[in-house]
Protein backbone atom coordinates (compact mmCIF):
# COMPACT_ATOMS: atom_id res chain seq x y z
CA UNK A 1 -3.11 0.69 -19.56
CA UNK A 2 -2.78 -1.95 -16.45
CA UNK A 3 1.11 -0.83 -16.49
CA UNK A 4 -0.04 3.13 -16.20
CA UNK A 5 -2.56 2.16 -13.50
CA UNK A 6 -0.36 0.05 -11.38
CA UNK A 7 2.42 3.05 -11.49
CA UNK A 8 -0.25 5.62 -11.02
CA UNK A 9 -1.32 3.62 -8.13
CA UNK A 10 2.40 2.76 -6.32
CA UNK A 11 2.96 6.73 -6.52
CA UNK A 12 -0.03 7.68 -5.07
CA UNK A 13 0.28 4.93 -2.47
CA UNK A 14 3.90 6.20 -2.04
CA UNK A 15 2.86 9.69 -1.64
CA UNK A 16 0.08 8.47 1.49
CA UNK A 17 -2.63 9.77 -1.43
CA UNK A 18 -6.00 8.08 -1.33
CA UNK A 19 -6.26 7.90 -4.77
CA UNK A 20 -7.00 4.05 -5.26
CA UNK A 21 -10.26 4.52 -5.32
CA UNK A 22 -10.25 7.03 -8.02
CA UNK A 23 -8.12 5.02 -10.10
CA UNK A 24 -9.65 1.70 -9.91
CA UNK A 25 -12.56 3.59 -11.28
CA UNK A 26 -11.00 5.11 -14.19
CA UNK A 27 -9.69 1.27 -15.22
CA UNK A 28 -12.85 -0.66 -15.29
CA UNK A 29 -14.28 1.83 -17.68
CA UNK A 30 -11.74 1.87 -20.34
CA UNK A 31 -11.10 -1.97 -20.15
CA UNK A 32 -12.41 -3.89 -22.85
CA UNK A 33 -13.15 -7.02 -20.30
CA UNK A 34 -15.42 -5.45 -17.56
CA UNK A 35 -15.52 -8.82 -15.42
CA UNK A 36 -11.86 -9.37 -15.82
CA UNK A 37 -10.96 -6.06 -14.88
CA UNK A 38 -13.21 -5.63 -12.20
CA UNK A 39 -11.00 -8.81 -10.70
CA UNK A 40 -8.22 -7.51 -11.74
CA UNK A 41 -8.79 -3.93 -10.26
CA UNK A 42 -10.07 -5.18 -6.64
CA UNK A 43 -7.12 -7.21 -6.63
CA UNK A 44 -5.35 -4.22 -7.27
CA UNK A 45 -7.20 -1.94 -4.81
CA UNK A 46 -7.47 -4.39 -1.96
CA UNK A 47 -3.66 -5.29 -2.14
CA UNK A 48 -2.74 -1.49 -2.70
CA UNK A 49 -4.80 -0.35 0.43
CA UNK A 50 -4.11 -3.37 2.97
CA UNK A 51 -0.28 -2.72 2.48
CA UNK A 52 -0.53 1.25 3.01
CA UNK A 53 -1.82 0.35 5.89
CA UNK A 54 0.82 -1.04 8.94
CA UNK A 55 -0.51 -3.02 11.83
CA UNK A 56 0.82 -0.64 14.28
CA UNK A 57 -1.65 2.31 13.45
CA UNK A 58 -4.13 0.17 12.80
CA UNK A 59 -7.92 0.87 14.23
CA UNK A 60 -9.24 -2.63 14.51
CA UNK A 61 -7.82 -5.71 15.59
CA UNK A 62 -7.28 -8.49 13.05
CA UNK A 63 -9.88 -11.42 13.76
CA UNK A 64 -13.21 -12.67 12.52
CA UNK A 65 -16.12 -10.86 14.93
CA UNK A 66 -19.29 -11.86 14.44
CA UNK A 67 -23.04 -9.96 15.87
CA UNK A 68 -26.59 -10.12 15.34
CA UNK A 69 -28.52 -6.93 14.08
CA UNK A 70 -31.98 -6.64 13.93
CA UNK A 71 -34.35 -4.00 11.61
CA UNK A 72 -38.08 -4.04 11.42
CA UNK A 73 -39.82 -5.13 8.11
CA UNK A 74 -43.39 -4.97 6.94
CA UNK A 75 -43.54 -8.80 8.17
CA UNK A 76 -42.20 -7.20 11.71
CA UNK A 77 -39.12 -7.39 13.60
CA UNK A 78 -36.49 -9.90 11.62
CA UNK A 79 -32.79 -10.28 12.88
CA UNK A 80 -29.60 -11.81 11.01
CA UNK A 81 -26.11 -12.72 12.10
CA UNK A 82 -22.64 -11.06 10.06
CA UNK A 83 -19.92 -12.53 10.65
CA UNK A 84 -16.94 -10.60 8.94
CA UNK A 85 -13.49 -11.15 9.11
CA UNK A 86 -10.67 -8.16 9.52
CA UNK A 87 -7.38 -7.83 8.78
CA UNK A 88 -4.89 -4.42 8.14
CA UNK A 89 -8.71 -2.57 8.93
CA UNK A 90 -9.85 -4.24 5.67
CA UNK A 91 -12.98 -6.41 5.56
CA UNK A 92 -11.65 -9.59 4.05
CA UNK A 93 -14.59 -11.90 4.42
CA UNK A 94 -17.76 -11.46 5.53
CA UNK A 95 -20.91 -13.80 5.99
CA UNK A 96 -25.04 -12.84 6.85
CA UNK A 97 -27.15 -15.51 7.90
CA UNK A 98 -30.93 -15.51 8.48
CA UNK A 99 -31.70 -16.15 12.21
CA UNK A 100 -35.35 -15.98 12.28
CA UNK A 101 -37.58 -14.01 9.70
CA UNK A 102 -41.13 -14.68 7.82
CA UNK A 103 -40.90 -16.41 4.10
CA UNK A 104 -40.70 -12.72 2.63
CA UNK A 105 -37.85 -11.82 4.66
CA UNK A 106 -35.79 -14.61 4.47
CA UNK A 107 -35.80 -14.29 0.85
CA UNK A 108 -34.85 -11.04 0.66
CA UNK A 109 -31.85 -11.88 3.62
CA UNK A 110 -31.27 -14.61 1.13
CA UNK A 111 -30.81 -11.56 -1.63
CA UNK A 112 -28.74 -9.49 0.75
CA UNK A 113 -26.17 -12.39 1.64
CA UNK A 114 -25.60 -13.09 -2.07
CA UNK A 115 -24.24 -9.66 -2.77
CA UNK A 116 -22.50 -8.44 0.25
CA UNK A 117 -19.40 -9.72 -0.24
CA UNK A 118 -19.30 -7.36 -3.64
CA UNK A 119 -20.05 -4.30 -1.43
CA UNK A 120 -18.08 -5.28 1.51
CA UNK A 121 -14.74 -6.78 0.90
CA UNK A 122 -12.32 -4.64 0.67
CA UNK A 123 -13.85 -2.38 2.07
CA UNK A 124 -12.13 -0.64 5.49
CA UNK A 125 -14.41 -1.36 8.51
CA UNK A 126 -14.25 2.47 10.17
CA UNK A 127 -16.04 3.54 6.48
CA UNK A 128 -18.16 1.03 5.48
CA UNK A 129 -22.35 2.07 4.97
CA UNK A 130 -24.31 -0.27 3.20
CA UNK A 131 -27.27 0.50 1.44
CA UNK A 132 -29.67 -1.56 -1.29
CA UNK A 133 -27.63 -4.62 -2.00
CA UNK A 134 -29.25 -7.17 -4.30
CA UNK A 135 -32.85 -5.68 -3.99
CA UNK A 136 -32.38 -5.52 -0.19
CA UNK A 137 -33.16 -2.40 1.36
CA UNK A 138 -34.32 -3.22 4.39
CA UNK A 139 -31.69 -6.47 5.49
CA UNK A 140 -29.20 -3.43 5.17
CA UNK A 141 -30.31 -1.95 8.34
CA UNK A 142 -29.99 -5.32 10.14
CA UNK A 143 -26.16 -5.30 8.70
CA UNK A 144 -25.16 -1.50 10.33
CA UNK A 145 -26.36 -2.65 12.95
CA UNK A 146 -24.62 -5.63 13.38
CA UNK A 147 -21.53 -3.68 11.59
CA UNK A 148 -21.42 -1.45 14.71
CA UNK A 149 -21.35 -3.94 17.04
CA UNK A 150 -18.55 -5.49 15.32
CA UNK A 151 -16.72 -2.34 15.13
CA UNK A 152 -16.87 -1.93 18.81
CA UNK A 153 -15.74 -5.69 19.26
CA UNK A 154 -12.59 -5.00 17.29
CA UNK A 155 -11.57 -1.89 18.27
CA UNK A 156 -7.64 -2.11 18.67
C-alpha cells in the first residue's frame, strides 16, 4: 500500500494536483499501525508539499518570526507568545508560551502548547486556522492572532 501511495502521490505532485492531502488521509485509515503511519504519512505529506513548492514563488520568507496575541477569557484578558518557524511556506516548528494569564488560563495555554505542533506543522502559513486544540478553545484565538502578525512579518 505505502508503494501505491508514494506513486499516487509523485503523480499528483507531478501533475501540480493538491491531492496530498487527500491521500495521506486514505493511508492512515487502511494501515494496520495508526501511530506509525501517521509518522510515516506526515513525513510523506510534509516532504511531498515543501518540495512542490520552489523558493522563488514562494509567499513567505524562510525564518523563525515570533508575536504575541492576546484573546479575552472568563479570567479576563490573557496574552501568549508563538514563535513559529517557516521554510518553502511550510510551518516547520512552532512554539506558544504563556506570558501572563490567571492559574485557569495558564493551564489551559499549557494544553494548547502541548498539541499545536500536531495541528500546525506542516501546515502552509497563508492556510493555517486553528481551532480547539487539546481542550483549548479559547488560547486558539490568542494563536490567529499572533499567526497574523507573523504572516505579515514574513511576507516575501
Amino acid at each position: 500500500m505505502k508503494r501505491i501511495l508514494r506513486t499516487r502521490t509523485a503523480l499528483a505532485t507531478a501533475a501540480g494536483l493538491s491531492l496530498v492531502g487527500a491521500l495521506a488521509g486514505c493511508a492512515s485509515t487502511t494501515s494496520t499501525s495508526s501511530a506509525s503511519s501517521s509518522a510515516d504519512t506526515s513525513s510523506a505529506a510534509s516532504s511531498t508539499t515543501a518540495t512542490s513548492t520552489s523558493d522563488d514563488s514562494s509567499t513567505y520568507k524562510d525564518g523563525t518570526y515570533s508575536a504575541d496575541g492576546s484573546y479575552v477569557s472568563p479570567g479576563g484578558e490573557e496574552e501568549i507568545a508563538v514563535t513559529i518557524t517557516v521554510k518553502s511556506d511550510l510551518i516547520t516548528a512552532v512554539s506558544v508560551r504563556t506570558v501572563a494569564a490567571d492559574a485557569e488560563a495558564a493551564q489551559y495555554e499549557a494544553q494548547f502548547a502541548s498539541g499545536i505542533s500536531a495541528v500546525a506543522v506542516g501546515k502552509d502559513l497563508g492556510t493555517l486556522n486553528v481551532g480547539t486544540v487539546a481542550g483549548s478553545s479559547l488560547t486558539s484565538h490568542g494563536f490567529d492572532v499572533a499567526l497574523a502578525t507573523i504572516r505579515s512579518k514574513a511576507q516575501a
